[in-house]
Protein backbone atom coordinates (compact mmCIF):
# COMPACT_ATOMS: atom_id res chain seq x y z
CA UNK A 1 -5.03 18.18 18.37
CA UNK A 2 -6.71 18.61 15.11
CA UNK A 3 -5.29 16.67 12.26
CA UNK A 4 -3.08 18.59 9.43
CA UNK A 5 -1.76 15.95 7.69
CA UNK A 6 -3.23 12.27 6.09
CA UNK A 7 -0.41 9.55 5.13
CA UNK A 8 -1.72 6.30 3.29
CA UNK A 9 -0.51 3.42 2.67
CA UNK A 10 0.24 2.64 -1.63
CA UNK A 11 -0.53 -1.37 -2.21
CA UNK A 12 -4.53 -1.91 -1.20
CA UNK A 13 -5.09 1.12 0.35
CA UNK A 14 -4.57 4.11 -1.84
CA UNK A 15 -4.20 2.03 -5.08
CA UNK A 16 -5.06 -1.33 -6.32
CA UNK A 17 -2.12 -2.42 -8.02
CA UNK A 18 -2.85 -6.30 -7.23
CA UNK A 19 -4.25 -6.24 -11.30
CA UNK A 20 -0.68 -5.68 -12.32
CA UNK A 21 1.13 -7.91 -10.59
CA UNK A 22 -1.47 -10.36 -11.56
CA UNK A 23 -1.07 -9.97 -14.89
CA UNK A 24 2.63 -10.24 -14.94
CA UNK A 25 2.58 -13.25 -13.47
CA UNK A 26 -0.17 -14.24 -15.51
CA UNK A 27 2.01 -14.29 -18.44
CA UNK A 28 5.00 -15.64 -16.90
CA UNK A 29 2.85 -18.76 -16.02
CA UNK A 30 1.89 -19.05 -19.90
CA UNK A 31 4.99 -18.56 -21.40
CA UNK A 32 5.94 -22.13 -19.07
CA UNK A 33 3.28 -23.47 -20.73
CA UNK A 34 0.63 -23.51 -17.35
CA UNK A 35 -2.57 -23.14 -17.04
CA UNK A 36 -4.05 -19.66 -15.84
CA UNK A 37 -4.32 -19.00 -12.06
CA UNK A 38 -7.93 -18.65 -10.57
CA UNK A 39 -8.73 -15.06 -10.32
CA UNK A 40 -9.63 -15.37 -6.75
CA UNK A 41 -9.05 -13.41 -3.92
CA UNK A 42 -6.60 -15.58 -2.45
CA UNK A 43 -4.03 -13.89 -4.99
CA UNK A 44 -4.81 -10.55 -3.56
CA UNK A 45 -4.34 -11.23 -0.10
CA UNK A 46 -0.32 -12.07 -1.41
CA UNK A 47 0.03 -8.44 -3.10
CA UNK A 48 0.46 -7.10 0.65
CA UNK A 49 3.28 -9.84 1.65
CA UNK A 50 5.63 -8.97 -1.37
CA UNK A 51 6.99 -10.17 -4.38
CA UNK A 52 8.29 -13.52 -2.84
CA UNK A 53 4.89 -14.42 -1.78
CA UNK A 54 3.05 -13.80 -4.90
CA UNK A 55 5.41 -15.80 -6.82
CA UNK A 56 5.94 -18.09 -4.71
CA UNK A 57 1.83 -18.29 -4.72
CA UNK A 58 1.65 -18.51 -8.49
CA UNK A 59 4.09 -21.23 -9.17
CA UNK A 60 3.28 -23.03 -5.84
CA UNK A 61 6.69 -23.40 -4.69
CA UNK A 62 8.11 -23.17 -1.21
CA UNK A 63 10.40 -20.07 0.40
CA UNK A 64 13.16 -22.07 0.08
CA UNK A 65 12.65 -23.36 -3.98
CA UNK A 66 15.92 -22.68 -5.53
CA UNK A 67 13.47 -21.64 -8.42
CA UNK A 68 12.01 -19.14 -6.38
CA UNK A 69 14.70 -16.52 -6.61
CA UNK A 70 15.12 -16.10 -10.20
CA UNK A 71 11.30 -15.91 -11.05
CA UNK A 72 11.10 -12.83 -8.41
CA UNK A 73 13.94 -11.11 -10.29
CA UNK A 74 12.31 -11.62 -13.45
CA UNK A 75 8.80 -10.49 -11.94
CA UNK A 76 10.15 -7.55 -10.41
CA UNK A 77 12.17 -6.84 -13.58
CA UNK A 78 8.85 -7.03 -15.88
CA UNK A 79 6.87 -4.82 -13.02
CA UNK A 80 10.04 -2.27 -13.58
CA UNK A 81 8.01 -1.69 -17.32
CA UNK A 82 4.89 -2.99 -16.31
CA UNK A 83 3.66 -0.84 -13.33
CA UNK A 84 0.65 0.96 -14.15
CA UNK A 85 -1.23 -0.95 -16.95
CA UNK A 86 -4.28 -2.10 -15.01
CA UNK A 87 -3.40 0.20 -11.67
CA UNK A 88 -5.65 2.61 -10.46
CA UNK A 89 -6.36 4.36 -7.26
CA UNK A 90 -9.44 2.72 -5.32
CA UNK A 91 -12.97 3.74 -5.85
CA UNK A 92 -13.32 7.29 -3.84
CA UNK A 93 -9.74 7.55 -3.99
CA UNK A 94 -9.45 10.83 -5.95
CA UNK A 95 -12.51 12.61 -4.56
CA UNK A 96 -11.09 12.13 -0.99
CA UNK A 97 -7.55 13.55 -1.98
CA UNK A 98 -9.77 16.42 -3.73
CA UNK A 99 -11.66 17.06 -0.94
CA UNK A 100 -8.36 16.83 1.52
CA UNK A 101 -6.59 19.74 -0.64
CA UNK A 102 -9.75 21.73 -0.49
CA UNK A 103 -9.75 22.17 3.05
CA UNK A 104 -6.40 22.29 3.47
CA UNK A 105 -5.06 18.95 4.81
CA UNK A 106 -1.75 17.78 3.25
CA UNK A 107 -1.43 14.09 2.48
CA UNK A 108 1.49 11.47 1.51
CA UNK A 109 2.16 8.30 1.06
CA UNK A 110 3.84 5.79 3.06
CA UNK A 111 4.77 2.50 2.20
CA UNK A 112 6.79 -0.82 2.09
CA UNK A 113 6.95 -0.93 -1.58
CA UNK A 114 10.45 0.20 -3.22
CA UNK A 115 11.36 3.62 -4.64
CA UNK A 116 11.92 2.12 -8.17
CA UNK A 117 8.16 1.33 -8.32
CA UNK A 118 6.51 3.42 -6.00
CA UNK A 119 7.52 6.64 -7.85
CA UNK A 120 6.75 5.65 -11.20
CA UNK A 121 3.40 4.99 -10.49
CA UNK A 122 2.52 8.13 -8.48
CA UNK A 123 3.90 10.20 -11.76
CA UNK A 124 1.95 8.07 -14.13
CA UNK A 125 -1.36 8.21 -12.03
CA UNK A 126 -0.47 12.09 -11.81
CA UNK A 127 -0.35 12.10 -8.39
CA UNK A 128 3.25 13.04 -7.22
CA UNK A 129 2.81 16.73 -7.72
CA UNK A 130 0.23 16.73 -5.04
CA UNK A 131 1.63 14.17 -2.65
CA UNK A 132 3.59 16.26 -0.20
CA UNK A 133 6.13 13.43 1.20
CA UNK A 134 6.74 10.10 -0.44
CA UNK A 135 8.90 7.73 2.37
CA UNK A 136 9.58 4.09 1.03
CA UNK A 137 12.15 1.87 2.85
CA UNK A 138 14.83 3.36 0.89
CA UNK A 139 14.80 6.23 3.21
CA UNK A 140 14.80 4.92 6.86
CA UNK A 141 16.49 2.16 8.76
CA UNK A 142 12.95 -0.36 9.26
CA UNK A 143 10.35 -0.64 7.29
CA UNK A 144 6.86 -1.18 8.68
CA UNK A 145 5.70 -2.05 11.33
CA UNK A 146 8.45 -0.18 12.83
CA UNK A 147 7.59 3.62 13.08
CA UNK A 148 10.73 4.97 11.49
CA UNK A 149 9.10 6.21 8.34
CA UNK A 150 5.68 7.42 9.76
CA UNK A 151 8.37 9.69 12.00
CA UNK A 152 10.60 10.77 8.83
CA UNK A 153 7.33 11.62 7.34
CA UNK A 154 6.40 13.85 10.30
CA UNK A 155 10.10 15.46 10.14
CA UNK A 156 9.56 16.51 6.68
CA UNK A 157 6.35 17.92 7.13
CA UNK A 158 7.57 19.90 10.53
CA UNK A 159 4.19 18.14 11.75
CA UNK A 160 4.36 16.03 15.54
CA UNK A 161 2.76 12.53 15.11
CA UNK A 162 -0.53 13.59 16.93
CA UNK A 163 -1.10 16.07 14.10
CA UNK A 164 -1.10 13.03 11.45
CA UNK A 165 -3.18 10.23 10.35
CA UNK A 166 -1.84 6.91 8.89
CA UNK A 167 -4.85 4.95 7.10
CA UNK A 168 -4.11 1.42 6.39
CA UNK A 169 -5.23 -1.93 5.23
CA UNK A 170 -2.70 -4.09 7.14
CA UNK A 171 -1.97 -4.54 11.14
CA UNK A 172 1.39 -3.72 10.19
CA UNK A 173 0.35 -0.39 9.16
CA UNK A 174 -1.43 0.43 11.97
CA UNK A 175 1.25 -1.14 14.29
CA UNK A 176 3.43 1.20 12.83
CA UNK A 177 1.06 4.08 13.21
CA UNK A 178 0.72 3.42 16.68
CA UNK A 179 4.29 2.83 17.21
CA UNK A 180 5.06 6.85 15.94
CA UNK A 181 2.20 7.92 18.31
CA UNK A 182 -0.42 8.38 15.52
CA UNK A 183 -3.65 8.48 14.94
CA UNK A 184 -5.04 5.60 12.89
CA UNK A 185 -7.30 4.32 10.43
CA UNK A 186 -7.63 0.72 8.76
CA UNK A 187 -9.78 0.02 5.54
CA UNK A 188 -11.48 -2.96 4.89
CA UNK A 189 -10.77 -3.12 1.56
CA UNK A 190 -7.58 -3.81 1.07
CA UNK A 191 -5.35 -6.87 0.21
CA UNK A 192 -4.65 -8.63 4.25
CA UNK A 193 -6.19 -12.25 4.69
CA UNK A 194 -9.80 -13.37 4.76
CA UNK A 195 -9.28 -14.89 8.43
CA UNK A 196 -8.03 -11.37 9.95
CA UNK A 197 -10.19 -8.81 11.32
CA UNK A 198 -9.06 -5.45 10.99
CA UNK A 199 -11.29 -4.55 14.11
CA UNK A 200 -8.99 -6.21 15.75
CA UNK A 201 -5.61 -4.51 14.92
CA UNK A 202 -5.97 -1.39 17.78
CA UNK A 203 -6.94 0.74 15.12
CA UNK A 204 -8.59 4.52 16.03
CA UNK A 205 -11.45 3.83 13.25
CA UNK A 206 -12.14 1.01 10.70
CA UNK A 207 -14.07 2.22 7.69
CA UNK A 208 -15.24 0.03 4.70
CA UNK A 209 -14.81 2.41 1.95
CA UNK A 210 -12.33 5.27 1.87
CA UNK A 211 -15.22 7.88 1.11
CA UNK A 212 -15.98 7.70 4.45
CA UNK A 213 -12.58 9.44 5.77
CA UNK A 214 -13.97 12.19 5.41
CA UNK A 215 -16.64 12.15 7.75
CA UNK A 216 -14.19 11.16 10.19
CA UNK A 217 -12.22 14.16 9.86
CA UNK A 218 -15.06 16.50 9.19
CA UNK A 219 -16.23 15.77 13.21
């Protein structure tokens, strides 16, 4: 069944909005009067596990620091006004969701990050008006790796799961994919750990760049 619809994944896949949150927390760590973090890649493997975990990274505490809490609220709070200051889509990014539109393929977005932020950032990168579904947790029951919103996704396009492709950069995404009975794609690119192999996560394809999406579909 030939594909008529792409979702993606936001965080590491479609975007790289690690930059941001980096910087937030950047200044947060100042303004306590401590040193700068390393910019290393071990900070960008915590922008796919959440807010908790990238605080909880920067000011090495554990999940259950009773400071922990309150510095998330006041990260989130500052990424509320701070979204889209250093975030941009991935290299290859635009010319694929050119190139998708030009041969008639709608595309979304799927992903584990929260309305609040997740639609601010598609306006201000100009991309809602051409993103034909948006599904955040806000609008199912489970969030990935369950299927639920890969499946509202599909409802609202009046598309069956065979007919779409979810491209990823964590297993959970393409557990999820899998889950709705979707195709799948992982990118190497992305934000999961150093010591995980996206070859390994049952994936349909595994491409390095996103340019290369294309060929995929064109065959």
């Amino acid at each position: 069944m030939r594909i008529q619809a792409v979702l993606f994944d936001m965080d590491g896949t479609l975007l790289d909005t690690a930059r941001d949150f980096y910087a937030i927390l950047q200044r947060m760590r100042t303004e306590q009067g401590l040193p700068p973090m390393n910019a290393d890649t071990d900070f960008r493997e915590q922008a796919s596990r959440g807010a908790q975990a990238m605080v909880a990274y920067a000011f090495s505490l554990s999940a259950d620091s009773p400071e922990l809490e309150p510095l998330k609220n006041e990260f989130l709070a500052r990424y509320e006004q701070q979204h889209t200051q250093f975030t941009v889509p991935f290299p290859g990014v635009l010319a694929v969701l050119e190139w998708l539109e030009n041969t008639g393929i709608t595309w979304g977005v799927a992903t584990n990050k929260p309305l609040r932020f997740a639609q601010p950032i598609m306006d201000a990168l100009k991309l809602s008006s051409r993103c034909a579904v948006l599904l955040c947790p806000e609008h199912v029951q489970n969030s990935k790796p369950a299927p639920d919103m890969l499946l509202a996704a599909c409802e609202q396009l009046a598309l069956e799961p065979q007919q779409v492709l979810y491209v990823g950069d964590d297993k959970r995404d393409i557990d999820a994919g899998r889950a709705a009975d979707m195709r799948t794609v992982a990118v190497r690119y992305g934000y999961h750990p150093a010591d995980e192999n996206p070859s390994n996560w049952g994936a349909d394809a595994v491409i390095d760049s996103i340019a290369e999406l294309t060929k995929l579909l064109d065959t």
